[in-house]
PDB file of N, CA and C in Angstrom:
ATOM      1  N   UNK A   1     -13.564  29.423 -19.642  1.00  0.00           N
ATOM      2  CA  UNK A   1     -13.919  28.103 -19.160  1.00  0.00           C
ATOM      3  C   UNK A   1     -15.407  28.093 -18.818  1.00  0.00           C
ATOM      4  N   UNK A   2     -15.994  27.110 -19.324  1.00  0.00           N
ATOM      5  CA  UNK A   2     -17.657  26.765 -18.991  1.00  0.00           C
ATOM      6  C   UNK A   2     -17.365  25.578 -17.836  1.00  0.00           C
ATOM      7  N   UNK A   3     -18.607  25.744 -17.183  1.00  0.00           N
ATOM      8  CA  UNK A   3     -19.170  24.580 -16.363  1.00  0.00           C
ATOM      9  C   UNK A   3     -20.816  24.654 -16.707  1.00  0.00           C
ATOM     10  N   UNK A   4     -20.980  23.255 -16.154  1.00  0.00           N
ATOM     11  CA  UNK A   4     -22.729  23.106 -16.170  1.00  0.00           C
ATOM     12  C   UNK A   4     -23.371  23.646 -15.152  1.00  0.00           C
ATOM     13  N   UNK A   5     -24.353  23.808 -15.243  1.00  0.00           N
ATOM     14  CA  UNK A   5     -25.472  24.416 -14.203  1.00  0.00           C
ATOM     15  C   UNK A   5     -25.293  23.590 -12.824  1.00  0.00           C
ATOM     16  N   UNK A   6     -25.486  22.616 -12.571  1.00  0.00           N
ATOM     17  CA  UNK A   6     -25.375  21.742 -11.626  1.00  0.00           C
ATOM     18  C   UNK A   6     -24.464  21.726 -11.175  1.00  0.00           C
ATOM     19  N   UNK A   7     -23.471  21.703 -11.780  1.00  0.00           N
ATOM     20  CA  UNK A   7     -22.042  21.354 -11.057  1.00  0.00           C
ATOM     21  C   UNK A   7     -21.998  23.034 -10.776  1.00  0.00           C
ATOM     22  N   UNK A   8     -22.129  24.231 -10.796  1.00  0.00           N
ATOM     23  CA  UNK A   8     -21.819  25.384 -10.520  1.00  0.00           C
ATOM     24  C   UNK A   8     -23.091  25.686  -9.355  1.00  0.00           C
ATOM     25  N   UNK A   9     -24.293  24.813  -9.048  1.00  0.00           N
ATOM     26  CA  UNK A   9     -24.917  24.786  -7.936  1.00  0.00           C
ATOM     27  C   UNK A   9     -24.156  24.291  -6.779  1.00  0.00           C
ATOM     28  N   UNK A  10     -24.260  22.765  -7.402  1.00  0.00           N
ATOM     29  CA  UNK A  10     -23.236  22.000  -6.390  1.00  0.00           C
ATOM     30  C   UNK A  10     -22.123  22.805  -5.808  1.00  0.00           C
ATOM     31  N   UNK A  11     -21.273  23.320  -6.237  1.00  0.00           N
ATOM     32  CA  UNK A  11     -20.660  24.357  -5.643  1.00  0.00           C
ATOM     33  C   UNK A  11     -20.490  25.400  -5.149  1.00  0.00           C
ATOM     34  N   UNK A  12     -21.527  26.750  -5.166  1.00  0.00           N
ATOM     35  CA  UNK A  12     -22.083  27.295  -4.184  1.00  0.00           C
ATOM     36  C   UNK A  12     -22.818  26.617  -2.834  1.00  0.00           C
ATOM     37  N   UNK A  13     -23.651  25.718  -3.126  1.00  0.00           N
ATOM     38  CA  UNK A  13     -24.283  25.138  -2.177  1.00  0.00           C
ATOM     39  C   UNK A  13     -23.530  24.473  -1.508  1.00  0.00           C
ATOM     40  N   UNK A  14     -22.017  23.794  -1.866  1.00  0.00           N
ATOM     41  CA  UNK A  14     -21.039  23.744  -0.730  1.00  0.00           C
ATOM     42  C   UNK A  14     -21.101  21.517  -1.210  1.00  0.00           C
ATOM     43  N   UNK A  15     -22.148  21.215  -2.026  1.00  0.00           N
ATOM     44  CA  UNK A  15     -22.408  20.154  -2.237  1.00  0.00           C
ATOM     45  C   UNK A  15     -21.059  19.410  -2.898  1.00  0.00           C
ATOM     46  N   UNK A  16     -20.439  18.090  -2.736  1.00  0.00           N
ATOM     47  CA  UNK A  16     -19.569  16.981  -3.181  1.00  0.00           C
ATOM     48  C   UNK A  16     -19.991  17.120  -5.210  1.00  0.00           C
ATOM     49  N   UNK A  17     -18.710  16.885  -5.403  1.00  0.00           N
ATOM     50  CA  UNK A  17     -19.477  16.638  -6.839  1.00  0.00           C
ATOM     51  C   UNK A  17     -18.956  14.989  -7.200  1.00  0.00           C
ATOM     52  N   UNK A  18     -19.032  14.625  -6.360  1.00  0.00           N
ATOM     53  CA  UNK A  18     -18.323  13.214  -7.041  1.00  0.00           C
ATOM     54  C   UNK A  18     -18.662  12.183  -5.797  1.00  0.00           C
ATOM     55  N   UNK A  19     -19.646  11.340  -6.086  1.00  0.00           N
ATOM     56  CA  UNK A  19     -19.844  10.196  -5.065  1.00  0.00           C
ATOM     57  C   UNK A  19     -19.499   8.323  -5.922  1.00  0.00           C
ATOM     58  N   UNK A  20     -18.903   7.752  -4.118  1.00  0.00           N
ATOM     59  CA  UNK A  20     -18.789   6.677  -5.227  1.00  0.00           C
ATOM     60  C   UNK A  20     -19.052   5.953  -3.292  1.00  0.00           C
ATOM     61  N   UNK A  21     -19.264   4.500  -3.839  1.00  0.00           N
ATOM     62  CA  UNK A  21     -19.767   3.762  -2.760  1.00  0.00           C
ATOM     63  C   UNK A  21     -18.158   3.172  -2.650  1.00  0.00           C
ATOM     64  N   UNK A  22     -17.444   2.882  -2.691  1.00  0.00           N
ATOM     65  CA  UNK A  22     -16.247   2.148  -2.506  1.00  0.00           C
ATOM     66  C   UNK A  22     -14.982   3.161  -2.852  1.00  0.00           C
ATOM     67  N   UNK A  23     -14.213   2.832  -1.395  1.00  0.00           N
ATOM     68  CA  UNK A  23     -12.753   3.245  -1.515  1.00  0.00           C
ATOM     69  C   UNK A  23     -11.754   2.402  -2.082  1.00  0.00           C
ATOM     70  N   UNK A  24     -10.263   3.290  -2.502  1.00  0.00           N
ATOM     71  CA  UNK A  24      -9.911   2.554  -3.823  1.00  0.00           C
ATOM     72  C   UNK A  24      -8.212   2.946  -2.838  1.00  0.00           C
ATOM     73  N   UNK A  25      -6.967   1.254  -2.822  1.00  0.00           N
ATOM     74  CA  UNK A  25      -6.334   2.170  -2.176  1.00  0.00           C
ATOM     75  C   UNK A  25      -5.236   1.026  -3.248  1.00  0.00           C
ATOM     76  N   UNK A  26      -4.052   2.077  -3.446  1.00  0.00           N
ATOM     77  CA  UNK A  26      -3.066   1.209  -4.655  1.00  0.00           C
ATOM     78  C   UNK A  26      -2.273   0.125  -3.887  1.00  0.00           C
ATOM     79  N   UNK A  27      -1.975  -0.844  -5.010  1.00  0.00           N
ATOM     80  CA  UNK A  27      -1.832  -1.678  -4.681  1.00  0.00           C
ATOM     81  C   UNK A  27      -0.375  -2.373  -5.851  1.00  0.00           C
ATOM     82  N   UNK A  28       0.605  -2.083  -5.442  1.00  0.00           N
ATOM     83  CA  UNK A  28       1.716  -2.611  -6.137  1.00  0.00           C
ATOM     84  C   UNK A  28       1.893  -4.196  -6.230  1.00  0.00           C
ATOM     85  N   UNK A  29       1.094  -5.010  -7.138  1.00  0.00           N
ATOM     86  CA  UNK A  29       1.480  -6.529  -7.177  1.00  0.00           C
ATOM     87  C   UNK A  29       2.724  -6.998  -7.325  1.00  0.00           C
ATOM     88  N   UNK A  30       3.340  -6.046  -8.254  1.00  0.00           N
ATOM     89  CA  UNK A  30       4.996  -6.381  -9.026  1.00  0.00           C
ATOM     90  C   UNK A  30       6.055  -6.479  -7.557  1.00  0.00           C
ATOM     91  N   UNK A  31       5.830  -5.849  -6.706  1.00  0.00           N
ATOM     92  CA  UNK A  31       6.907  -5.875  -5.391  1.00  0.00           C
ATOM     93  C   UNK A  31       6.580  -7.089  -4.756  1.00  0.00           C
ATOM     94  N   UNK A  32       5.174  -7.510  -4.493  1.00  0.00           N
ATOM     95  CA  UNK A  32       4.766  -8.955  -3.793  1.00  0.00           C
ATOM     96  C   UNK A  32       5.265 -10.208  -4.779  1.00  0.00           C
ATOM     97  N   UNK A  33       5.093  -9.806  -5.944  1.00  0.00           N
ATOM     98  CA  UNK A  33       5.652 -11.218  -7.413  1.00  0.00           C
ATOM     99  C   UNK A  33       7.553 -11.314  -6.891  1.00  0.00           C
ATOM    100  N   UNK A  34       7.643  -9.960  -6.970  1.00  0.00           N
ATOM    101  CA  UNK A  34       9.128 -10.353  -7.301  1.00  0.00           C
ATOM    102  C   UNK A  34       9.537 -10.792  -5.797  1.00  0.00           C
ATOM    103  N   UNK A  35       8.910 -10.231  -4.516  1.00  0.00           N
ATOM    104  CA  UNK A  35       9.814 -11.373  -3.498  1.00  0.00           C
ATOM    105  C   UNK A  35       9.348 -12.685  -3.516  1.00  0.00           C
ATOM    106  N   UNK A  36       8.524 -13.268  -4.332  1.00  0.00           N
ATOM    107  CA  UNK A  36       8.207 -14.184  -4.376  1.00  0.00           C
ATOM    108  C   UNK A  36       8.796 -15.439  -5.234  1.00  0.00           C
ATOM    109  N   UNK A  37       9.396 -14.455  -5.931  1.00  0.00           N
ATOM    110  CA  UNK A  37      10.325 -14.963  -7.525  1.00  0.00           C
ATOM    111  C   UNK A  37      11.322 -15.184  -6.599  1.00  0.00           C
ATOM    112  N   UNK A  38      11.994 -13.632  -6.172  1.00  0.00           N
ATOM    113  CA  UNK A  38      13.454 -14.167  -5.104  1.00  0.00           C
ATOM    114  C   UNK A  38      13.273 -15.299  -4.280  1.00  0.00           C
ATOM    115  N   UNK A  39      12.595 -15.681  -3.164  1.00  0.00           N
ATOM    116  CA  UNK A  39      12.525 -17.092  -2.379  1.00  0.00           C
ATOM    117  C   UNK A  39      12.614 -18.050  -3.510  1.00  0.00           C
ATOM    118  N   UNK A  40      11.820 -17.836  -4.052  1.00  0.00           N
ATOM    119  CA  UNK A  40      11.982 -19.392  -4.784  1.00  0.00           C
ATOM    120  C   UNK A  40      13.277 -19.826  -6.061  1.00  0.00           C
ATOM    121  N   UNK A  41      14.159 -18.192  -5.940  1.00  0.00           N
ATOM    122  CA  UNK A  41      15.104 -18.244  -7.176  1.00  0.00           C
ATOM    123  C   UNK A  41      16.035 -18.973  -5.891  1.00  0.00           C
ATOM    124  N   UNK A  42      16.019 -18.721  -4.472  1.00  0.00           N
ATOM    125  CA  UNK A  42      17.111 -19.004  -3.333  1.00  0.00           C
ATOM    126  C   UNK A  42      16.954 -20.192  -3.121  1.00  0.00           C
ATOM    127  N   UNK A  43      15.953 -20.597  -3.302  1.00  0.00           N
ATOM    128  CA  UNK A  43      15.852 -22.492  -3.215  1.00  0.00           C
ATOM    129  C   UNK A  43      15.783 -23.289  -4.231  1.00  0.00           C
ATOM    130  N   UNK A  44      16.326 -22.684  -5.331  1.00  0.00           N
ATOM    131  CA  UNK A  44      16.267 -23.672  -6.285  1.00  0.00           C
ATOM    132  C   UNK A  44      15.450 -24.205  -7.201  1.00  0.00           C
ATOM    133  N   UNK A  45      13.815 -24.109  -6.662  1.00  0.00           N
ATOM    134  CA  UNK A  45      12.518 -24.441  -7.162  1.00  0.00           C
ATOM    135  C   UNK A  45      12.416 -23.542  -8.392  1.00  0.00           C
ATOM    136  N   UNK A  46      11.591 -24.289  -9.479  1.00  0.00           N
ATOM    137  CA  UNK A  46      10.958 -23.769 -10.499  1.00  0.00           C
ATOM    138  C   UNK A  46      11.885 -23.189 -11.540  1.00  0.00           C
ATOM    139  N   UNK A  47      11.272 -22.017 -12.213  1.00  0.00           N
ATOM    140  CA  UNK A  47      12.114 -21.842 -13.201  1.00  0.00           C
ATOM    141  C   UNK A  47      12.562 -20.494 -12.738  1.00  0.00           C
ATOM    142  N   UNK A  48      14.044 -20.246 -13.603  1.00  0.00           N
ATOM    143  CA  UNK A  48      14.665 -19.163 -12.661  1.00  0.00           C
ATOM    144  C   UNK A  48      14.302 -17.756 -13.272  1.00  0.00           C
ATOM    145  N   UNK A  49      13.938 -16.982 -12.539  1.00  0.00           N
ATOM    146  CA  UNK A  49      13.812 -15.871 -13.452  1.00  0.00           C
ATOM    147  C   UNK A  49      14.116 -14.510 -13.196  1.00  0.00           C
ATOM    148  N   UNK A  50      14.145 -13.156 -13.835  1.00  0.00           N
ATOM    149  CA  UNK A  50      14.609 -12.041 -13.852  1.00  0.00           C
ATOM    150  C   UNK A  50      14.494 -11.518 -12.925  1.00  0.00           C
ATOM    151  N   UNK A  51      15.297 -11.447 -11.118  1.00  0.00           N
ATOM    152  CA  UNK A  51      14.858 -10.495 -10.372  1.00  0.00           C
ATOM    153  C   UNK A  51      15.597  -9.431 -10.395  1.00  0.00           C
ATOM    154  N   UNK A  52      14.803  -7.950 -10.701  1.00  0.00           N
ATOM    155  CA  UNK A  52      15.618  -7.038 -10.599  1.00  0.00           C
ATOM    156  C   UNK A  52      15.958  -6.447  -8.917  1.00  0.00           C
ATOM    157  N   UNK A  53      16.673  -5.203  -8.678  1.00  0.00           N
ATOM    158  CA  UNK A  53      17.005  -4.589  -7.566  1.00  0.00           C
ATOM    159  C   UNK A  53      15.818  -4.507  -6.535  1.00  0.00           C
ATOM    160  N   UNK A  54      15.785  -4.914  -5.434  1.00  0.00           N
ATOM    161  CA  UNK A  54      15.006  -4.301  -4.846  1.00  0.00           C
ATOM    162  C   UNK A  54      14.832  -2.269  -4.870  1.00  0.00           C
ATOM    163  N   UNK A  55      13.592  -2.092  -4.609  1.00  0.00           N
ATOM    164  CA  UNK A  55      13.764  -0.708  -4.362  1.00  0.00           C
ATOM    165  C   UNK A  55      13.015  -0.009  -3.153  1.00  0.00           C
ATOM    166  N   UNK A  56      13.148   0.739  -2.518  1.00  0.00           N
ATOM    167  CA  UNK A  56      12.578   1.086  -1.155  1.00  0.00           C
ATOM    168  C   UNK A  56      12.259   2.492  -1.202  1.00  0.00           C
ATOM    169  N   UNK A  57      11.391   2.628   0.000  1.00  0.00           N
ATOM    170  CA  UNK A  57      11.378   4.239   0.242  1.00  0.00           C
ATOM    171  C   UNK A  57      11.476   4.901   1.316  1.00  0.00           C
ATOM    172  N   UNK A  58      12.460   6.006   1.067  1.00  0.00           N
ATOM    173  CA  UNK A  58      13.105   6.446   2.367  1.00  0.00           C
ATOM    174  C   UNK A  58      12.391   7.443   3.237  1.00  0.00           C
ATOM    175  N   UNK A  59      11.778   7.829   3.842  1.00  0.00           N
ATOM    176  CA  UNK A  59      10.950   8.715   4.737  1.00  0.00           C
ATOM    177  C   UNK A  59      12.075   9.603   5.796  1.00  0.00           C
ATOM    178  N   UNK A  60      11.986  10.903   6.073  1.00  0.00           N
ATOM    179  CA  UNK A  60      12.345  11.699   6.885  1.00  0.00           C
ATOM    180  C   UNK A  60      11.349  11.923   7.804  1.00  0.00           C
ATOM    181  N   UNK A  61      11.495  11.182   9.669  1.00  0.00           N
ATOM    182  CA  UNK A  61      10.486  12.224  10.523  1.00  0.00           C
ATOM    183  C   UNK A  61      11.456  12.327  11.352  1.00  0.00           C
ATOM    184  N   UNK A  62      11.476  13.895  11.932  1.00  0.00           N
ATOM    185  CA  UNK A  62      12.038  14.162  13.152  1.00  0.00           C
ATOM    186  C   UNK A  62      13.645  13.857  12.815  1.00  0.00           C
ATOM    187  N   UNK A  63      13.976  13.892  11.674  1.00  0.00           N
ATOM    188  CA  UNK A  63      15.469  13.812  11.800  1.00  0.00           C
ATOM    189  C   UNK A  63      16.042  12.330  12.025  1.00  0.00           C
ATOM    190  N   UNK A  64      15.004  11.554  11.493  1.00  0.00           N
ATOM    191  CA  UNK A  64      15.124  10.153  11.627  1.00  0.00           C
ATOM    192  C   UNK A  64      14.985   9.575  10.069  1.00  0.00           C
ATOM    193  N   UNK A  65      15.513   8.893   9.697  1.00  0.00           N
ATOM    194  CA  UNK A  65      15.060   8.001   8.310  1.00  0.00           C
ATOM    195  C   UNK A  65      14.700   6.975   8.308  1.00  0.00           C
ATOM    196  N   UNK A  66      13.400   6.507   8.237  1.00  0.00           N
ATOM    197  CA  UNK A  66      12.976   5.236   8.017  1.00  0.00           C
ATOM    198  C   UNK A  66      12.574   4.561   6.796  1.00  0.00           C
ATOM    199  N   UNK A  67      12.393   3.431   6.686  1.00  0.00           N
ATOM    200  CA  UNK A  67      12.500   2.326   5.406  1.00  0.00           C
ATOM    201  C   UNK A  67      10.625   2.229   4.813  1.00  0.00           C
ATOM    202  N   UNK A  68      10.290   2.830   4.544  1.00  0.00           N
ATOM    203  CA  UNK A  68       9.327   2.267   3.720  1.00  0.00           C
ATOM    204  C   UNK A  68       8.714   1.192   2.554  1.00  0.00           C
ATOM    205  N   UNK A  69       8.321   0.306   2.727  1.00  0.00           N
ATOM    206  CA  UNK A  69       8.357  -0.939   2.302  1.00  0.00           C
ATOM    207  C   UNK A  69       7.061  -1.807   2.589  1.00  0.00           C
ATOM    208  N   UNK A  70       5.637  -1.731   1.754  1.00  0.00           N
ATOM    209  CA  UNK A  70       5.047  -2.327   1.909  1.00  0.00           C
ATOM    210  C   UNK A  70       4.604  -4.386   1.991  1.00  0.00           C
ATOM    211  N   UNK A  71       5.811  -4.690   1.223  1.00  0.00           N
ATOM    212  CA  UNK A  71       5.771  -5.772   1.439  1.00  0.00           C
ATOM    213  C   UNK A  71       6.687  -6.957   2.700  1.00  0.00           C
ATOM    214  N   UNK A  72       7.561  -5.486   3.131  1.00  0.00           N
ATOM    215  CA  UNK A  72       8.133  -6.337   4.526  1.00  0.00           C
ATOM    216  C   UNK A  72       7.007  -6.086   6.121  1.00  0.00           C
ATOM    217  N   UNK A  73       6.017  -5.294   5.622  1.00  0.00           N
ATOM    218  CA  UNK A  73       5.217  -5.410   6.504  1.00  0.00           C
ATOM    219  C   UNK A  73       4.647  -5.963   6.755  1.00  0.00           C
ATOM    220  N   UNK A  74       4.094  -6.625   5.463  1.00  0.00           N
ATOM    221  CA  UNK A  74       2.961  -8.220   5.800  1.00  0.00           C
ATOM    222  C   UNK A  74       4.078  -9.195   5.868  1.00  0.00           C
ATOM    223  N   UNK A  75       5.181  -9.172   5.535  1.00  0.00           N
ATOM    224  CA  UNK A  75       5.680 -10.905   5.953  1.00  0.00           C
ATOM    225  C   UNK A  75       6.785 -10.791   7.410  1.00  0.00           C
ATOM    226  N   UNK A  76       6.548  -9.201   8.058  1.00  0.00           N
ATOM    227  CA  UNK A  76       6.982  -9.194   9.056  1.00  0.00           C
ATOM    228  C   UNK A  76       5.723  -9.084  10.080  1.00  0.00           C
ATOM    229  N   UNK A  77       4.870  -9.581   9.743  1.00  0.00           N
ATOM    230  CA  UNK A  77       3.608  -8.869  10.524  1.00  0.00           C
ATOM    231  C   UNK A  77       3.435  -9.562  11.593  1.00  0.00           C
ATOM    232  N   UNK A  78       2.863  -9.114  12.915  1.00  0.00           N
ATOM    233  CA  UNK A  78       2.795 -10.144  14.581  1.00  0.00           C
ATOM    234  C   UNK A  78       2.701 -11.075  14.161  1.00  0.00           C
ATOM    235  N   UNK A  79       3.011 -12.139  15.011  1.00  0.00           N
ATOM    236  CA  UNK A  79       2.492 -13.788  15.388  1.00  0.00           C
ATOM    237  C   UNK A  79       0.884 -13.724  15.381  1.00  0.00           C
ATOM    238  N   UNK A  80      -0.137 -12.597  15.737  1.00  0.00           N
ATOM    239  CA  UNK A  80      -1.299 -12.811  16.020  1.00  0.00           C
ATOM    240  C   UNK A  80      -2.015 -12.587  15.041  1.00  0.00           C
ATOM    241  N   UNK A  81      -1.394 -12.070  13.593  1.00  0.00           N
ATOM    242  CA  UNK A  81      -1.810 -12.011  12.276  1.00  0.00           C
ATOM    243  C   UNK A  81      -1.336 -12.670  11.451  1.00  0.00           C
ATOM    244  N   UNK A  82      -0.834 -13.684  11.844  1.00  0.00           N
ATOM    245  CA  UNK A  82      -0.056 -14.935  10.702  1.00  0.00           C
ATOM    246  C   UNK A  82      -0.967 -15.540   9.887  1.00  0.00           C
ATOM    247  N   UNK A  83      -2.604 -15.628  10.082  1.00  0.00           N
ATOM    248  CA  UNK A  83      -3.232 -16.137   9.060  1.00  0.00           C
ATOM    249  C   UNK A  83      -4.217 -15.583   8.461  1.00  0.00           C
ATOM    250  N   UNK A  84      -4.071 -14.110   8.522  1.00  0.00           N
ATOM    251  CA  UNK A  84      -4.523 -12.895   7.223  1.00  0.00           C
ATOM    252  C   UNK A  84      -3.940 -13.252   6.212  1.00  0.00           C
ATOM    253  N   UNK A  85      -4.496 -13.456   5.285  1.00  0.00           N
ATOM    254  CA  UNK A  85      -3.831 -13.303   3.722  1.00  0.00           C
ATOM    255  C   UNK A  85      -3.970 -12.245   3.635  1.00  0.00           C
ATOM    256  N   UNK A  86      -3.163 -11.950   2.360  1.00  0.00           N
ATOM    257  CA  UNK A  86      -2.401 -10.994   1.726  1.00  0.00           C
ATOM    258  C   UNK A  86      -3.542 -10.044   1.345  1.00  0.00           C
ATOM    259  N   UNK A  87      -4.609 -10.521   1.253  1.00  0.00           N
ATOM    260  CA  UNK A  87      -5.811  -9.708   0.483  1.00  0.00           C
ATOM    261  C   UNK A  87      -6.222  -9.012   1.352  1.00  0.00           C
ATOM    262  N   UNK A  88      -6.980 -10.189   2.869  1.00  0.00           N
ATOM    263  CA  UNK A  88      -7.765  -9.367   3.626  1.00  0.00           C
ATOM    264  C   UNK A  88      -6.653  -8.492   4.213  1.00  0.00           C
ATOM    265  N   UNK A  89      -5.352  -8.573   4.380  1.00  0.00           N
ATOM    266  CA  UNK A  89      -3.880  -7.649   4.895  1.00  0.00           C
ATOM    267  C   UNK A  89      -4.153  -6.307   3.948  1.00  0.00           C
ATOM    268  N   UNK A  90      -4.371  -5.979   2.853  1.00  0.00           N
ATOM    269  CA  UNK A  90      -4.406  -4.822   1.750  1.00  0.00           C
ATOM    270  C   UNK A  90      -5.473  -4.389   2.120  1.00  0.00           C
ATOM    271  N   UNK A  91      -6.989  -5.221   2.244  1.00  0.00           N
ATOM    272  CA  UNK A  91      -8.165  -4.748   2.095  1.00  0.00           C
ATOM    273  C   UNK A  91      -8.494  -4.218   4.006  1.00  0.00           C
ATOM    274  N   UNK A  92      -7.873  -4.642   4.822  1.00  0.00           N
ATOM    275  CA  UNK A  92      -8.405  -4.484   6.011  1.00  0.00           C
ATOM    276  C   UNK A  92      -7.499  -3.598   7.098  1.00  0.00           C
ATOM    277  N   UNK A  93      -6.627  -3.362   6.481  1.00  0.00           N
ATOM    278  CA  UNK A  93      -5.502  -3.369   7.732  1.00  0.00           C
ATOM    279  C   UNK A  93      -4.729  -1.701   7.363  1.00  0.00           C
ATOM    280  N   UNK A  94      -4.521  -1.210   8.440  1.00  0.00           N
ATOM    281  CA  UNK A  94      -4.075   0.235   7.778  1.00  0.00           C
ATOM    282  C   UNK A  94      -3.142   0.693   8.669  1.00  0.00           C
ATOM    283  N   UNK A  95      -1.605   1.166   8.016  1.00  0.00           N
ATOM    284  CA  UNK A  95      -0.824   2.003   8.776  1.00  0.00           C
ATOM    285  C   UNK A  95      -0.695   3.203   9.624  1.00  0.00           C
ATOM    286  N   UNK A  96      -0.475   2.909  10.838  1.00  0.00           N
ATOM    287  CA  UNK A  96      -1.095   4.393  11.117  1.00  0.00           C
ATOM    288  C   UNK A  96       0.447   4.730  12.338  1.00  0.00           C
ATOM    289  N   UNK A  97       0.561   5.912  12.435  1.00  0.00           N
ATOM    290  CA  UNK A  97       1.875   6.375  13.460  1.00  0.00           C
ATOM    291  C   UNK A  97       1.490   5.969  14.826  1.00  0.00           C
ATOM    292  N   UNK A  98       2.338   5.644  15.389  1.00  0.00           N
ATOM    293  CA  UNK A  98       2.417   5.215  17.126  1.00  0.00           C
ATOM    294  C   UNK A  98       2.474   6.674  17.570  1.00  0.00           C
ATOM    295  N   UNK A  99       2.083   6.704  18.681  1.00  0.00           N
ATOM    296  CA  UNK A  99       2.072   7.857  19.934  1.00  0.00           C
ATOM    297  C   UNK A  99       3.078   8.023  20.328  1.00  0.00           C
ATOM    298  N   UNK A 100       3.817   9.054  20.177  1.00  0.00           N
ATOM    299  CA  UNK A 100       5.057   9.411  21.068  1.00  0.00           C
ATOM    300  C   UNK A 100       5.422   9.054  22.469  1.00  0.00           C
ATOM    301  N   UNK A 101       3.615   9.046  22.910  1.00  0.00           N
ATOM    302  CA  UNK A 101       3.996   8.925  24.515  1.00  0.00           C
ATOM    303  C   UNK A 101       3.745   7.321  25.017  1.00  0.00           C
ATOM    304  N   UNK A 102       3.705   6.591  23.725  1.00  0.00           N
ATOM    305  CA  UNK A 102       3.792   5.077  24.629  1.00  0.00           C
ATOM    306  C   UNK A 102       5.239   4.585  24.472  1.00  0.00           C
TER     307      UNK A 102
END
């Protein structure tokens, strides 16, 4: 295996080899479309179309199982964030674990 000169500096010298000005964080549209398809397949509106299964993700902490589910978080989100959209909600807002001791 070869490398370049630089990049085999960069790495002794302990230097990053990869800079970028913007963080990049995924973003599943198809789960936000389809509860969106479901409400409106439940009222009747528009045209009806293919919703498949929901699907979720199950997490183990501490002998506990919880529901992972990014899109019941924004439409369960406080009363004091009811008028974040969905964008600045993805682009601004970040999950993080509660403290045991509160």
């Amino acid at each position: 295996m070869q490398i370049s000169s630089p990049k085999a500096v960069a790495y002794l010298l302990g230097l990053p080899d990869h800079y970028t000005s913007h963080k990049f964080k995924p973003f599943y549209w198809r789960y936000y479309v389809q509860r969106a398809l479901e409400s409106w397949a439940d009222s009747g509106e528009g045209q009806q179309a293919e919703v498949s299964e929901p699907k979720v993700t199950i997490h183990k902490y501490k002998d506990r199982y919880y529901q992972l589910d990014p899109v019941q978080d924004y439409t369960h989100r406080p009363n004091e964030l009811e008028h974040i959209t969905l964008y600045e909600w993805i682009t601004q807002y970040q999950k993080k674990k509660n403290n045991e001791s509160q």
